[in-house]
Protein backbone atom coordinates (compact mmCIF):
# COMPACT_ATOMS: atom_id res chain seq x y z
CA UNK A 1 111.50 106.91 108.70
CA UNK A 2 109.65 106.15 111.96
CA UNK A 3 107.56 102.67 111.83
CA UNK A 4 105.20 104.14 113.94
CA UNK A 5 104.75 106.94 111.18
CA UNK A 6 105.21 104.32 108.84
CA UNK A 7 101.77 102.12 110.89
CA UNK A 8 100.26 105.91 110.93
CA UNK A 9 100.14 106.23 107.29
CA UNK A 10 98.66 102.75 106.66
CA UNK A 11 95.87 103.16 108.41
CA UNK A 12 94.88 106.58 107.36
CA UNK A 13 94.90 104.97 103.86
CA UNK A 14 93.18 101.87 105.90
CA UNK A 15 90.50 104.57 107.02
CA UNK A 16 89.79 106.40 104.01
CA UNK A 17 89.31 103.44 102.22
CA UNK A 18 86.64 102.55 104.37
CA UNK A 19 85.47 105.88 104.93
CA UNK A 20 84.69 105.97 101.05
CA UNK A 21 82.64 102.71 101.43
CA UNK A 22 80.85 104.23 104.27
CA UNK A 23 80.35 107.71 102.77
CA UNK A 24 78.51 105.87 99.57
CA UNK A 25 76.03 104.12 101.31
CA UNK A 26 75.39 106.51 103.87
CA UNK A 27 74.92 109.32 100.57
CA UNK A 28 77.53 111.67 103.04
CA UNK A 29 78.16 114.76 101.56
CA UNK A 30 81.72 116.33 100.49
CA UNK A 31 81.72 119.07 104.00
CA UNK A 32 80.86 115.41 105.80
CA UNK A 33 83.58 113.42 104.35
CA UNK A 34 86.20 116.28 105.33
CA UNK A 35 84.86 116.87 108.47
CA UNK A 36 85.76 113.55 109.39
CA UNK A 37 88.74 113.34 107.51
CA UNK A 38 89.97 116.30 109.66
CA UNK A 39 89.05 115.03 112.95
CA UNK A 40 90.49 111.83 111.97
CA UNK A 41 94.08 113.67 110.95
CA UNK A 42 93.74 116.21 114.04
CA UNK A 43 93.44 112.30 116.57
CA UNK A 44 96.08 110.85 114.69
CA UNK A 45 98.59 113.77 115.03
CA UNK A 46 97.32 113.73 118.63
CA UNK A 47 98.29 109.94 119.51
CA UNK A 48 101.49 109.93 116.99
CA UNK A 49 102.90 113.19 119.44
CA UNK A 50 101.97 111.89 122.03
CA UNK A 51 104.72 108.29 121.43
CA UNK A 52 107.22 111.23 121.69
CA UNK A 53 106.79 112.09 125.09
């Protein structure tokens, strides 16, 4: 395993943790929450491939 992966995963648990906290008091609906969620995974696999280069 990569650490960087490793760093990766952390803070996409780091970020839907707050993203649940955010999506309740904001009343967000589900399409919202995976709108973002996407975005979030499509930046992340973005930065992660770009360490490889």
């Amino acid at each position: 395993m990569d650490s960087g992966l490793i760093l990766l995963v952390f803070l996409a648990f780091l970020f839907a943790w707050g993203l649940n906290r955010v999506r309740r008091a904001l009343r967000l609906g589900p399409v919202a929450y995976a709108g973002v969620m996407v975005a979030f995974v499509i930046v992340m696999l973005a930065v992660w491939g770009q360490t490889f280069r």
